[in-house]
PDB file of N, CA and C in Angstrom:
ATOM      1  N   UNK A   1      -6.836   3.288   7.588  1.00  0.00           N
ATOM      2  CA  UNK A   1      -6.807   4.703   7.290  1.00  0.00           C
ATOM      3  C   UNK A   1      -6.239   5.436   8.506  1.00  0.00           C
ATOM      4  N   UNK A   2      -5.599   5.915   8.394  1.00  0.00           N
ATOM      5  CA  UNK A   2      -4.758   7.352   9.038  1.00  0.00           C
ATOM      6  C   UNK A   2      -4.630   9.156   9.032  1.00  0.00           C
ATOM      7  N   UNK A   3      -4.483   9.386   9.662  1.00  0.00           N
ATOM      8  CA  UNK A   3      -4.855  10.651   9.679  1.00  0.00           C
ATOM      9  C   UNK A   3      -3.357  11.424  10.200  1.00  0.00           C
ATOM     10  N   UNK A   4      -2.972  12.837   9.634  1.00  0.00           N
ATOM     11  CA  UNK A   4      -2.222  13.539  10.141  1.00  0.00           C
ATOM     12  C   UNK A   4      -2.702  15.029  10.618  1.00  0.00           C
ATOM     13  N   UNK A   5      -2.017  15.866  11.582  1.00  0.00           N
ATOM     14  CA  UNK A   5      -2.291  17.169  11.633  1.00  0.00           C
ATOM     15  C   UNK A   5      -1.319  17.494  11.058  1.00  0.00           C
ATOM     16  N   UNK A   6      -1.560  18.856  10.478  1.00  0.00           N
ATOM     17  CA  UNK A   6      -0.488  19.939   9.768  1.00  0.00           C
ATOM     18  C   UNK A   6      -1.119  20.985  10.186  1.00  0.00           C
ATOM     19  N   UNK A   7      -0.469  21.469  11.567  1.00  0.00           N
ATOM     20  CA  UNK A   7      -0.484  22.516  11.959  1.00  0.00           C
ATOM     21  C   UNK A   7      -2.220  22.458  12.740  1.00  0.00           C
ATOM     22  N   UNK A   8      -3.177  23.086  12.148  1.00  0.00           N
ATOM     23  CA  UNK A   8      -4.569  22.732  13.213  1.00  0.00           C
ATOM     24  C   UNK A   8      -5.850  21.851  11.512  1.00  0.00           C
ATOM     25  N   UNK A   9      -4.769  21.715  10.866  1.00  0.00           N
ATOM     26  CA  UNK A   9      -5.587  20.879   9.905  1.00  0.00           C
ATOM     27  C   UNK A   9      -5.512  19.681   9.780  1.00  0.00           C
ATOM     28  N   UNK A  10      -6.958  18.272   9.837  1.00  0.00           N
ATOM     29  CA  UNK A  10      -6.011  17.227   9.871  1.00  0.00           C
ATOM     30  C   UNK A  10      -6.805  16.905   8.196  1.00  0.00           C
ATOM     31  N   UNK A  11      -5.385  16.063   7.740  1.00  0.00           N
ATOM     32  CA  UNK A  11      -5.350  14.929   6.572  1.00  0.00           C
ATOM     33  C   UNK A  11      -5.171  13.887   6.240  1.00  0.00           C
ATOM     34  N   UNK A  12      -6.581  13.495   6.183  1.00  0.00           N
ATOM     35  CA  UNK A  12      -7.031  12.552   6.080  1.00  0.00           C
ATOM     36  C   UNK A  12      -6.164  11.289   5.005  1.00  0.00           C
ATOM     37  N   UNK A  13      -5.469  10.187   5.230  1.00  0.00           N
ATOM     38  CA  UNK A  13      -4.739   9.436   4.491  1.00  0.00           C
ATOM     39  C   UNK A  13      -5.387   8.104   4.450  1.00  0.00           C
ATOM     40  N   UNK A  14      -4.742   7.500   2.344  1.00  0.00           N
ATOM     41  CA  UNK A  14      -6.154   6.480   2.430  1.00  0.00           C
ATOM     42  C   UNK A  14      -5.726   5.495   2.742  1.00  0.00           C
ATOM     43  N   UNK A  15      -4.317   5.029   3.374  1.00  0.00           N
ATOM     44  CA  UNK A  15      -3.562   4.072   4.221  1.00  0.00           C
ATOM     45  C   UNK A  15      -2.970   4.767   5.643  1.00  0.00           C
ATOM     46  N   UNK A  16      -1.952   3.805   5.854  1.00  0.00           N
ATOM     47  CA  UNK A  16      -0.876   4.301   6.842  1.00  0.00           C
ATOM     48  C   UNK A  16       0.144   4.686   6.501  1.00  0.00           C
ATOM     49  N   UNK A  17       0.569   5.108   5.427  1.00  0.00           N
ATOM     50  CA  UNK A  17       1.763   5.469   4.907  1.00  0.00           C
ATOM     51  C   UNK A  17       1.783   6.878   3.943  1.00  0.00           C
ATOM     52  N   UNK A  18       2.524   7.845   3.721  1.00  0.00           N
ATOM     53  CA  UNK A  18       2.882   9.000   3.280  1.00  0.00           C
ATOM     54  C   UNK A  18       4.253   8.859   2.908  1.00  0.00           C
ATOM     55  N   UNK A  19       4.447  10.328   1.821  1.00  0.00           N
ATOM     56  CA  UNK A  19       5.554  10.068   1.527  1.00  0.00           C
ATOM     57  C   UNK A  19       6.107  11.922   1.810  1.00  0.00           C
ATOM     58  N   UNK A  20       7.718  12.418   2.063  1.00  0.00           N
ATOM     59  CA  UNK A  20       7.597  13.218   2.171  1.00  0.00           C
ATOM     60  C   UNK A  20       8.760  13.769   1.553  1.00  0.00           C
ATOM     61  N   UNK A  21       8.475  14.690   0.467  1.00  0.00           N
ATOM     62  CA  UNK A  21       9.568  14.888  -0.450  1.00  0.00           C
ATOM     63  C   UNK A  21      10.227  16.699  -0.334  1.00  0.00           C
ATOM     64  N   UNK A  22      11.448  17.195  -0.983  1.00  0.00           N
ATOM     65  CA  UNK A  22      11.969  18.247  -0.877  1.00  0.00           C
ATOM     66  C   UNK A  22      13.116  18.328  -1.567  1.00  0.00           C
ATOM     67  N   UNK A  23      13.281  19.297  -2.415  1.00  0.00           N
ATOM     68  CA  UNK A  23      14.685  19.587  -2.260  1.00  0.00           C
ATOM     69  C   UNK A  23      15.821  20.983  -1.679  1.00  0.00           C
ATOM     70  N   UNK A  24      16.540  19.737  -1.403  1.00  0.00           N
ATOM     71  CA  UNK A  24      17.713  20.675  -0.846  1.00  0.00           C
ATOM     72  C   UNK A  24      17.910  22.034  -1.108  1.00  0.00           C
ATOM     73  N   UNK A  25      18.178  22.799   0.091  1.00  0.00           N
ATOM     74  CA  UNK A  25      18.334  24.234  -0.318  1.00  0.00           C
ATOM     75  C   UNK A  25      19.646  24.829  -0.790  1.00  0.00           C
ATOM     76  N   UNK A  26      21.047  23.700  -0.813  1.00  0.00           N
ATOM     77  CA  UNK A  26      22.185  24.292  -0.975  1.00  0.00           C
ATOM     78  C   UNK A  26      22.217  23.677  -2.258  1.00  0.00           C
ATOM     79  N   UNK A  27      22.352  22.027  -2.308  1.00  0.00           N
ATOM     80  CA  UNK A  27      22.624  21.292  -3.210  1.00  0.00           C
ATOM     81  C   UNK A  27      21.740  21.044  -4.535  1.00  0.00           C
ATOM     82  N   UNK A  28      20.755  21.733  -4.212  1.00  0.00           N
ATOM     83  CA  UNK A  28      19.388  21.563  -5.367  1.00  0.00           C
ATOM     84  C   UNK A  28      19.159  19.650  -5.852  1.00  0.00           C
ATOM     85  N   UNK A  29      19.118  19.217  -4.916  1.00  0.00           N
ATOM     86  CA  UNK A  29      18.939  18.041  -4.882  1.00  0.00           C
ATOM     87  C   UNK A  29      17.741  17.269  -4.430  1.00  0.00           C
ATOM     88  N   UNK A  30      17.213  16.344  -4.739  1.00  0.00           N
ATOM     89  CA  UNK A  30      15.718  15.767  -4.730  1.00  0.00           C
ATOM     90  C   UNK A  30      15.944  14.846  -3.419  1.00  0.00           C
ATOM     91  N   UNK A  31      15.248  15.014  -2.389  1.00  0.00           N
ATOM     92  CA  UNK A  31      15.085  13.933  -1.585  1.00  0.00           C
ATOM     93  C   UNK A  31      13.780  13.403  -1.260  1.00  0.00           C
ATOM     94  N   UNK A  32      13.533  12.127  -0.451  1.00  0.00           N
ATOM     95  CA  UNK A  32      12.666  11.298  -0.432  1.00  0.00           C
ATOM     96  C   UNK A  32      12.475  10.312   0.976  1.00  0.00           C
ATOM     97  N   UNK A  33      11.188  10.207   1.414  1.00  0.00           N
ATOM     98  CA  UNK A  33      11.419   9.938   2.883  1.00  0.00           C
ATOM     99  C   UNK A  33       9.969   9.449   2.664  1.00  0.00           C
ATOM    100  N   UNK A  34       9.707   8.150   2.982  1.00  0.00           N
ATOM    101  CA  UNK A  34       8.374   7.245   3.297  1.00  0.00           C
ATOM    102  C   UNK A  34       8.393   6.889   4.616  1.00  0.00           C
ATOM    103  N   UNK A  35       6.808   7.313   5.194  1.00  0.00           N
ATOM    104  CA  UNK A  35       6.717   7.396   6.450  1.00  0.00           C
ATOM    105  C   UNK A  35       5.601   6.207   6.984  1.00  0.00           C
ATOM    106  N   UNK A  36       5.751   5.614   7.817  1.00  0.00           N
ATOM    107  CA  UNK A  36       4.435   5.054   8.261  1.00  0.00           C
ATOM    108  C   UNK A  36       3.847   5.205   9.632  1.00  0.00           C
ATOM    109  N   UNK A  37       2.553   5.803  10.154  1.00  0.00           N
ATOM    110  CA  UNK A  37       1.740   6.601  10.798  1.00  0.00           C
ATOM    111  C   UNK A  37       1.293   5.440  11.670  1.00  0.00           C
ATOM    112  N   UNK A  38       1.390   5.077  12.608  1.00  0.00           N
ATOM    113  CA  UNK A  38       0.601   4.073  13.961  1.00  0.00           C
ATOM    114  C   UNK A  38       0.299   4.723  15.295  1.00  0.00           C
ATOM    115  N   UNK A  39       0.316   4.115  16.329  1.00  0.00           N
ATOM    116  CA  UNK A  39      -0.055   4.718  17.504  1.00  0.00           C
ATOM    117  C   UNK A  39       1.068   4.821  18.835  1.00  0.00           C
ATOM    118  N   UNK A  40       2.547   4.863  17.769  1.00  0.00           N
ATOM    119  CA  UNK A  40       3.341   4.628  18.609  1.00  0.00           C
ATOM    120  C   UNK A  40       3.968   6.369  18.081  1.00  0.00           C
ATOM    121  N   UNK A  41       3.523   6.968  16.743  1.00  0.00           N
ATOM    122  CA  UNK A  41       4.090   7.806  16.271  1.00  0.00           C
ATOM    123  C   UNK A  41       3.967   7.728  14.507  1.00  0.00           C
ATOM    124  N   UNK A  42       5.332   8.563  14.068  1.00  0.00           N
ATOM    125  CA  UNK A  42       5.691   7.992  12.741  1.00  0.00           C
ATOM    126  C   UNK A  42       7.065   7.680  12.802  1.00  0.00           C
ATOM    127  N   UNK A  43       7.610   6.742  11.818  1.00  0.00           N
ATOM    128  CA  UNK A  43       8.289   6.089  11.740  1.00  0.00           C
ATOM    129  C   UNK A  43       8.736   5.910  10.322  1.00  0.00           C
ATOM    130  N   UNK A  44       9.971   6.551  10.279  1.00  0.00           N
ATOM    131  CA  UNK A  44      10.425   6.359   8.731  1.00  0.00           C
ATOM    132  C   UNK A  44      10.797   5.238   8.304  1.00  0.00           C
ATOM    133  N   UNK A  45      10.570   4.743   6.818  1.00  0.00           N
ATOM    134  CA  UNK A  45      10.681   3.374   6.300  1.00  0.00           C
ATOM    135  C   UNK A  45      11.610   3.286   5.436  1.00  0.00           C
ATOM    136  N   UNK A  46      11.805   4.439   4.634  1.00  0.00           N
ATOM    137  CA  UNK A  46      12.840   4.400   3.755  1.00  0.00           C
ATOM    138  C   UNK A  46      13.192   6.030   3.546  1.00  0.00           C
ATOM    139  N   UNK A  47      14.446   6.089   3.370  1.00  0.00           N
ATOM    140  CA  UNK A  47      14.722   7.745   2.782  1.00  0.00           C
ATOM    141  C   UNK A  47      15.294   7.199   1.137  1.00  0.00           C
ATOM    142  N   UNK A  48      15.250   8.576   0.219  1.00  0.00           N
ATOM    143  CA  UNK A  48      16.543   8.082  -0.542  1.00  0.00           C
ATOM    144  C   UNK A  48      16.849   9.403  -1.260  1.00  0.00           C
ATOM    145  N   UNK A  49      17.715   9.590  -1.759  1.00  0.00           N
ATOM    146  CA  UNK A  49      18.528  10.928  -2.114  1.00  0.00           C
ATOM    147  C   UNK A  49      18.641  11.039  -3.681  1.00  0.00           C
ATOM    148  N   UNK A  50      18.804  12.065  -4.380  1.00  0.00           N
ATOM    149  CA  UNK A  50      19.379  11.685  -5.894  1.00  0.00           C
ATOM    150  C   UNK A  50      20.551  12.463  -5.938  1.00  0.00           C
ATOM    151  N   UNK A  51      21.485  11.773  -5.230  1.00  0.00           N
ATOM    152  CA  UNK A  51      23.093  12.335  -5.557  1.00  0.00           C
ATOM    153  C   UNK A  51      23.393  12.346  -3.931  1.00  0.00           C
ATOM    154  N   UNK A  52      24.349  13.361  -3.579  1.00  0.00           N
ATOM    155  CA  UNK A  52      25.027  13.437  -2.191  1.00  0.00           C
ATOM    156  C   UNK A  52      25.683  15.011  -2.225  1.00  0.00           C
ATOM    157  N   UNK A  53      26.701  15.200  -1.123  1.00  0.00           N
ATOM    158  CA  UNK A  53      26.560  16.806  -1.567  1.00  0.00           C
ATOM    159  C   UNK A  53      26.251  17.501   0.101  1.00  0.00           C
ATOM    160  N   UNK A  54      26.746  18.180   0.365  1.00  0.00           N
ATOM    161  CA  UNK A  54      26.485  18.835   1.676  1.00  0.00           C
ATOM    162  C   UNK A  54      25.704  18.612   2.765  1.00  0.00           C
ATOM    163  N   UNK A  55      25.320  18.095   3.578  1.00  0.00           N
ATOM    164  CA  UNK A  55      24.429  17.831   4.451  1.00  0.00           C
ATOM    165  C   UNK A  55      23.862  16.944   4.142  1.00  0.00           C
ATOM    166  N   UNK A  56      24.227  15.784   2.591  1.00  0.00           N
ATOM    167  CA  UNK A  56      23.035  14.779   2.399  1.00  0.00           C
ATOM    168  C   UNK A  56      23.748  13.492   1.985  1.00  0.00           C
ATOM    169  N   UNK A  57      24.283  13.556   3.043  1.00  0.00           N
ATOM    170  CA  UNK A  57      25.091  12.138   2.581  1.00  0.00           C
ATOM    171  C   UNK A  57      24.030  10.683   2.722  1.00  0.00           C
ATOM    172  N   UNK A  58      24.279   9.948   1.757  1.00  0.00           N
ATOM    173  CA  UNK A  58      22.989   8.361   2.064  1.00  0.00           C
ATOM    174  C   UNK A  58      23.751   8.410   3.344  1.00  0.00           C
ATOM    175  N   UNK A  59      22.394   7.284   4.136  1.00  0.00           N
ATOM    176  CA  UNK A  59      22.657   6.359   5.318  1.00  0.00           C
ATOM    177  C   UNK A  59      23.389   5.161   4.867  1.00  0.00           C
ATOM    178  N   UNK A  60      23.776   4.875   6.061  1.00  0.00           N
ATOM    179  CA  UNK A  60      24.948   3.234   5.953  1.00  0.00           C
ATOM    180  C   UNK A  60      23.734   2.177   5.229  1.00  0.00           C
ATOM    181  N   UNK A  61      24.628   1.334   4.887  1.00  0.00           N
ATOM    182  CA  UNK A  61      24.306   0.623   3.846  1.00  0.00           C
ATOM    183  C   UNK A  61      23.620   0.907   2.514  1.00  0.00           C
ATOM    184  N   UNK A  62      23.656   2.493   2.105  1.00  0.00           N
ATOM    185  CA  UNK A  62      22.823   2.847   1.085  1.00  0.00           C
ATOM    186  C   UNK A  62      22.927   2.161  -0.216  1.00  0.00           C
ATOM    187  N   UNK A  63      22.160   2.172  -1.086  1.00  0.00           N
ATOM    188  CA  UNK A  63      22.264   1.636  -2.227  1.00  0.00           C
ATOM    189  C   UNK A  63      21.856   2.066  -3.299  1.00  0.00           C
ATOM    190  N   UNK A  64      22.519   2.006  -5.057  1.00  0.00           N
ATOM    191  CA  UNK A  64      22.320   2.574  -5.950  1.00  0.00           C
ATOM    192  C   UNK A  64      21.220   2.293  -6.615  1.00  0.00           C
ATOM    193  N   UNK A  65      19.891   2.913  -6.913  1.00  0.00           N
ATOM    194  CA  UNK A  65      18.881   2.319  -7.340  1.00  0.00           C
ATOM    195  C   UNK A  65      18.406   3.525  -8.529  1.00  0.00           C
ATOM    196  N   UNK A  66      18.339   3.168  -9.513  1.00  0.00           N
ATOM    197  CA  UNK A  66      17.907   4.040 -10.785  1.00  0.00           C
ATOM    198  C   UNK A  66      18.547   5.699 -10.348  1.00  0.00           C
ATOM    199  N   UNK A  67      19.349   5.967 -10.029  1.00  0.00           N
ATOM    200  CA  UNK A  67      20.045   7.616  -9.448  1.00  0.00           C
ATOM    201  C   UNK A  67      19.897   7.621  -8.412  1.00  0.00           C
ATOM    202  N   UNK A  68      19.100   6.611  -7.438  1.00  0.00           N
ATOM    203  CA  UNK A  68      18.539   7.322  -5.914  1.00  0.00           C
ATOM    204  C   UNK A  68      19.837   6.402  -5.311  1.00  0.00           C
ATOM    205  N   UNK A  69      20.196   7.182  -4.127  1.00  0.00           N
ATOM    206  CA  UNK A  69      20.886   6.236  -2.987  1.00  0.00           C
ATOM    207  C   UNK A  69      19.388   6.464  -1.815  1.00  0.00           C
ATOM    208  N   UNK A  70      19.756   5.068  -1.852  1.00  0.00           N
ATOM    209  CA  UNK A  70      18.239   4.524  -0.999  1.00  0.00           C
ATOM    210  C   UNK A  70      18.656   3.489   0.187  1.00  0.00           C
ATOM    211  N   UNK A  71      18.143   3.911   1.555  1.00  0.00           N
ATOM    212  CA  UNK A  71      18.463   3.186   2.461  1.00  0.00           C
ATOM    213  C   UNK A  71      17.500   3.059   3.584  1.00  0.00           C
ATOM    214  N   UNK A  72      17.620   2.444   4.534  1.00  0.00           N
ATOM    215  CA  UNK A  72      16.477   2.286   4.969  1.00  0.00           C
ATOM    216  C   UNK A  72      17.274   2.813   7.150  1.00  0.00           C
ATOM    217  N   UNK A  73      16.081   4.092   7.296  1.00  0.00           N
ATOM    218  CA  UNK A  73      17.086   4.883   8.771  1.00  0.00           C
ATOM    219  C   UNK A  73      16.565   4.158   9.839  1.00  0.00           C
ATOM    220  N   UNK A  74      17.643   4.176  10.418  1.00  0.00           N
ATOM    221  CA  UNK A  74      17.197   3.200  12.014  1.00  0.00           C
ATOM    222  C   UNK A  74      17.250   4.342  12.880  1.00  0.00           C
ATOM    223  N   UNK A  75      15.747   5.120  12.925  1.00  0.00           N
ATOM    224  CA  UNK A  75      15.246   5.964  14.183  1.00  0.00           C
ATOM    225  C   UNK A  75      14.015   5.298  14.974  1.00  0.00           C
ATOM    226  N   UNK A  76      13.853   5.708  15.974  1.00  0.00           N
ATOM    227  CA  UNK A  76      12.272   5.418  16.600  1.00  0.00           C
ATOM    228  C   UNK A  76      11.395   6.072  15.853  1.00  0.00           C
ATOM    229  N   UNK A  77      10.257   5.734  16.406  1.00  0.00           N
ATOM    230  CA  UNK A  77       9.074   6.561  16.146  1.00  0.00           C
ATOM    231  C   UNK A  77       9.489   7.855  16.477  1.00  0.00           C
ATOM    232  N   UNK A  78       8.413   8.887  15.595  1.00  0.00           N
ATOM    233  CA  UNK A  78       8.522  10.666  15.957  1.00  0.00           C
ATOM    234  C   UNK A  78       6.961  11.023  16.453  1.00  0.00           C
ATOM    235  N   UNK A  79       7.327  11.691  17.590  1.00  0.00           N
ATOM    236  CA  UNK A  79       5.953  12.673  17.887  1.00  0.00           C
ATOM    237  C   UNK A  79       5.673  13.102  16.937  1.00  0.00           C
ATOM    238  N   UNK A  80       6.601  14.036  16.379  1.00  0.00           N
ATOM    239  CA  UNK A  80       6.387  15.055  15.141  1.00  0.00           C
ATOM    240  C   UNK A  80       7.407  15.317  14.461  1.00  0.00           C
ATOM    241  N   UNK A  81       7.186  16.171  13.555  1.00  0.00           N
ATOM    242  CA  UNK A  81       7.973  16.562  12.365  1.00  0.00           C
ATOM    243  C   UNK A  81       7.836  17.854  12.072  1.00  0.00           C
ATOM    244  N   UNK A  82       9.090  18.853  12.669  1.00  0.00           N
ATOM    245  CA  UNK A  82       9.153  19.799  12.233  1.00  0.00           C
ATOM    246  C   UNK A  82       9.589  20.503  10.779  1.00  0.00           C
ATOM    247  N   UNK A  83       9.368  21.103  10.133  1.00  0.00           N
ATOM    248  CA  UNK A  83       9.418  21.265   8.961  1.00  0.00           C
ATOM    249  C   UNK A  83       9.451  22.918   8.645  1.00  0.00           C
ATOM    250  N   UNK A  84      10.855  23.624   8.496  1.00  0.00           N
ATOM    251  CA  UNK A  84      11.023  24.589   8.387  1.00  0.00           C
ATOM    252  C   UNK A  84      10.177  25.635   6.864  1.00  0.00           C
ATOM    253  N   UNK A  85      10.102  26.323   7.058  1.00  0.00           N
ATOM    254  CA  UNK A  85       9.156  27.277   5.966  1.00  0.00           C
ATOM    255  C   UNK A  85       9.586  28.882   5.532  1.00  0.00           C
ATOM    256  N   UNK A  86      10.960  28.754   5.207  1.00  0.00           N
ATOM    257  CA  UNK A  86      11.641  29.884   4.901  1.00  0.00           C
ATOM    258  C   UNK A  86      11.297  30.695   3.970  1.00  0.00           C
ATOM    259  N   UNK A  87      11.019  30.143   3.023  1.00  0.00           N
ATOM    260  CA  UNK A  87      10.170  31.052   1.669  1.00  0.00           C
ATOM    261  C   UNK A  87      11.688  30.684   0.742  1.00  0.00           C
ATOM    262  N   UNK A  88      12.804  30.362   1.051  1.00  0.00           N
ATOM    263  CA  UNK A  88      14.130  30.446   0.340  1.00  0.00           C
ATOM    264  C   UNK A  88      14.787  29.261  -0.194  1.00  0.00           C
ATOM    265  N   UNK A  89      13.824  28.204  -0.338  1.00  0.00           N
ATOM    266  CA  UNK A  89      14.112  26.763  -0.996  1.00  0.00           C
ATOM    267  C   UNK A  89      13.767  26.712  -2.396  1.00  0.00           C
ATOM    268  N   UNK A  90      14.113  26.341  -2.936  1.00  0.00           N
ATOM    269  CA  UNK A  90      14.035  25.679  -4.717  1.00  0.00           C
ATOM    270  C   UNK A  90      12.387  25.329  -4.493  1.00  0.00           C
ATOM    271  N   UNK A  91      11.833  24.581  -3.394  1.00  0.00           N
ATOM    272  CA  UNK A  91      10.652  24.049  -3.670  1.00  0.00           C
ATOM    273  C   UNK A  91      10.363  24.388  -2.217  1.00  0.00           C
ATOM    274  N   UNK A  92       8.795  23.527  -2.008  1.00  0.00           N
ATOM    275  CA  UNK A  92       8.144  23.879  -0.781  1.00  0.00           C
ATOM    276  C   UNK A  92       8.282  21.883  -0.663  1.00  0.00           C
ATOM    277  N   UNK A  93       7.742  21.840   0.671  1.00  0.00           N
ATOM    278  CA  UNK A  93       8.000  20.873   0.685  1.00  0.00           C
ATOM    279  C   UNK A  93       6.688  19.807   0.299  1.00  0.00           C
ATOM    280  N   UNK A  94       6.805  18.484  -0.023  1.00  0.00           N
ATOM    281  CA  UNK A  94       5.298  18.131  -0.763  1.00  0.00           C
ATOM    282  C   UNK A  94       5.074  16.629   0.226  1.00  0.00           C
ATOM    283  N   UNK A  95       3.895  16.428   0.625  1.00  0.00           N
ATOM    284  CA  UNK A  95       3.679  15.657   1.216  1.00  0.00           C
ATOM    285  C   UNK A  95       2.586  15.260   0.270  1.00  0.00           C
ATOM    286  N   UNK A  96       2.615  13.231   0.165  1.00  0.00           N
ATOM    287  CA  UNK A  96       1.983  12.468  -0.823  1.00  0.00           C
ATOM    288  C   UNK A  96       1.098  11.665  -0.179  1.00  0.00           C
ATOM    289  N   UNK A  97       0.164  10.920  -0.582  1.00  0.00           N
ATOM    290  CA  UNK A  97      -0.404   9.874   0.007  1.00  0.00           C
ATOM    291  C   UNK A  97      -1.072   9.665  -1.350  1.00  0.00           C
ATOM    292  N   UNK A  98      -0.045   8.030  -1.637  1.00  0.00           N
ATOM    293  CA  UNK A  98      -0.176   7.815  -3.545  1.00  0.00           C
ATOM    294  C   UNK A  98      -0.026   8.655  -3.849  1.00  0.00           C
ATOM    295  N   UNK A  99      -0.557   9.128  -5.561  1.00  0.00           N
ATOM    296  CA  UNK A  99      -0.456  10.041  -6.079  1.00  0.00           C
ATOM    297  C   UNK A  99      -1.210  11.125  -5.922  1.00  0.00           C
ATOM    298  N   UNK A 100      -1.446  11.709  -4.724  1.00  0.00           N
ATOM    299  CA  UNK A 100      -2.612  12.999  -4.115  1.00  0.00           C
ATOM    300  C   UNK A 100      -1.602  13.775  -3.412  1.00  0.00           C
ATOM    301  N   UNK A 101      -0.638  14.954  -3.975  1.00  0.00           N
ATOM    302  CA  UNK A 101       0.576  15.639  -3.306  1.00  0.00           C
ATOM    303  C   UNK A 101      -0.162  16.994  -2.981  1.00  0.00           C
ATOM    304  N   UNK A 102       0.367  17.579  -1.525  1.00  0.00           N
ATOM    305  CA  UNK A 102       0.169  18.626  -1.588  1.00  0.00           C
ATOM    306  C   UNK A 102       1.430  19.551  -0.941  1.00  0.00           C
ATOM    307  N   UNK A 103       1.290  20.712  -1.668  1.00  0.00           N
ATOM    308  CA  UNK A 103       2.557  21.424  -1.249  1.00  0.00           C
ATOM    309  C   UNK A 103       2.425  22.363   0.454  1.00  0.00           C
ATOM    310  N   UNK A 104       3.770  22.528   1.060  1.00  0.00           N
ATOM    311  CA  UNK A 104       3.600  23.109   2.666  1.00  0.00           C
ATOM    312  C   UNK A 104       4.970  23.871   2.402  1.00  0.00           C
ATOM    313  N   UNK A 105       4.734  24.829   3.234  1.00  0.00           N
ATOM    314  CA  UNK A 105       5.629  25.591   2.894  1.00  0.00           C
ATOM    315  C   UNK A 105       6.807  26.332   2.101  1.00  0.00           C
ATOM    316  N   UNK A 106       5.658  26.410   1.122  1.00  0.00           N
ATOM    317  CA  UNK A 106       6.290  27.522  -0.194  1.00  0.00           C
ATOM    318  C   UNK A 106       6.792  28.727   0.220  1.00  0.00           C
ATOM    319  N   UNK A 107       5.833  29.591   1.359  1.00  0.00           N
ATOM    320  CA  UNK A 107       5.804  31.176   1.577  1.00  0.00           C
ATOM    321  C   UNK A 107       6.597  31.047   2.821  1.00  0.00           C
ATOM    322  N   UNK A 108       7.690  32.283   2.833  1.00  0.00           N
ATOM    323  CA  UNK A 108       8.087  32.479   4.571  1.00  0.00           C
ATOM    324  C   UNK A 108       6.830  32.446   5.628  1.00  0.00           C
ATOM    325  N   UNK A 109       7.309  31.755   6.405  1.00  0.00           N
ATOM    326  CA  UNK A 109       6.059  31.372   7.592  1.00  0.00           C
ATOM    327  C   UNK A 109       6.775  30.580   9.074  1.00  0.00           C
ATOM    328  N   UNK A 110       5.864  30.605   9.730  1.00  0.00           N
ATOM    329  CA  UNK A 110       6.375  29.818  10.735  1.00  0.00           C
ATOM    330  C   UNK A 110       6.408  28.645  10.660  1.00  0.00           C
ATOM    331  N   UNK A 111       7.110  27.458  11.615  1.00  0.00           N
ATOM    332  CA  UNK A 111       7.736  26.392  11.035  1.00  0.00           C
ATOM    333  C   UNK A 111       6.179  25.577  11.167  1.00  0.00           C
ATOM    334  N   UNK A 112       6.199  24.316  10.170  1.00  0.00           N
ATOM    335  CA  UNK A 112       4.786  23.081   9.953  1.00  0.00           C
ATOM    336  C   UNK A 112       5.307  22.288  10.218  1.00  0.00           C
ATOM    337  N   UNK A 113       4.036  22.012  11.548  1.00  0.00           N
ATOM    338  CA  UNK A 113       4.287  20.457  12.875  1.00  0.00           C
ATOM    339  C   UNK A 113       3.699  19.918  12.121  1.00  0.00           C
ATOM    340  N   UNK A 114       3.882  18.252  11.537  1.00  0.00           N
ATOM    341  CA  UNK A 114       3.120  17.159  11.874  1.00  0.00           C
ATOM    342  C   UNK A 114       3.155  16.735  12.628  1.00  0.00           C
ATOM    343  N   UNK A 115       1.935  15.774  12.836  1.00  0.00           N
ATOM    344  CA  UNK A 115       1.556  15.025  13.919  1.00  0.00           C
ATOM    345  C   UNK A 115       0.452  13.797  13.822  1.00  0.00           C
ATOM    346  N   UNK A 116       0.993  12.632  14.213  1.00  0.00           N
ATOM    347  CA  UNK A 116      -0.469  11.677  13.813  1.00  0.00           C
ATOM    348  C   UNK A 116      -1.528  12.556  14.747  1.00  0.00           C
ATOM    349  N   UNK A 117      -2.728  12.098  14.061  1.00  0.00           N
ATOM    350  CA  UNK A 117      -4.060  11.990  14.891  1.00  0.00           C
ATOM    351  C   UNK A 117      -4.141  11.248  15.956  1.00  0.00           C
ATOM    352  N   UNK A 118      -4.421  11.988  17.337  1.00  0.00           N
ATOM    353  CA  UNK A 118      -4.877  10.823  18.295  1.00  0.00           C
ATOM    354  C   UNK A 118      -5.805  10.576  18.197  1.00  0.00           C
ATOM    355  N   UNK A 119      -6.324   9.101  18.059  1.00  0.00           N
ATOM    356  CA  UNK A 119      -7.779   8.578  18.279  1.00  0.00           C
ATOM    357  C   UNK A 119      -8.123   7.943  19.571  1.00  0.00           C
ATOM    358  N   UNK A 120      -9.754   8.406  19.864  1.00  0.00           N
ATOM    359  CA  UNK A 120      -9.791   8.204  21.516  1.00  0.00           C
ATOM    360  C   UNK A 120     -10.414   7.457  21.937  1.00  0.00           C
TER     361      UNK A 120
END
């Protein structure tokens, strides 16, 4: 079990893994990003897109899977994850753990840090 902050709230997750979804604000397009939470950071496992289109091109080697181009990003671990909150997107953005989604930034606001939990 894992834990994240969002902002000064933490959430509680019933693995190590989350998922973090949105769509695009130009292209009205669905994206998709699975994360996994350790003590080095988070660390993305897979992204995948439904289509392409301005700013969302798949990663190298992507691949066609039921509409998604799905690939897997070669970054390090992240301290955090900033996550803009304009009020001016198609959607807010939804963070999953299984099927338990909750929505972050629907309303103009200031931008939402994640962050794993440090445990001490």
């Amino acid at each position: 079990m894992s834990c994240l902050l969002i902002g000064a709230v933490a959430l509680t997750l019933s693995g190590d893994r989350f998922t973090l979804e949105w769509t695009h604000s130009i292209e009205k397009t669905a994206w998709r990003e699975e994360w996994i939470v350790n003590q080095d950071g988070m660390r993305v496992l897979r992204a995948a897109v439904k289509g392409s289109g301005a700013g969302m091109e798949p990663g190298p080697n992507a691949a066609l899977v039921d509409g998604w181009w799905v690939w897997r990003p070669n970054l390090p671990p992240q301290p955090e994850l900033v996550l803009a909150a304009s009020g001016a997107t198609p959607s807010a953005w939804r963070i999953c753990d299984g099927a338990d989604c909750r929505e972050l930034g629907a309303t103009p606001g200031k931008p939402i840090v994640l962050r794993p939990c440090l445990s001490q």
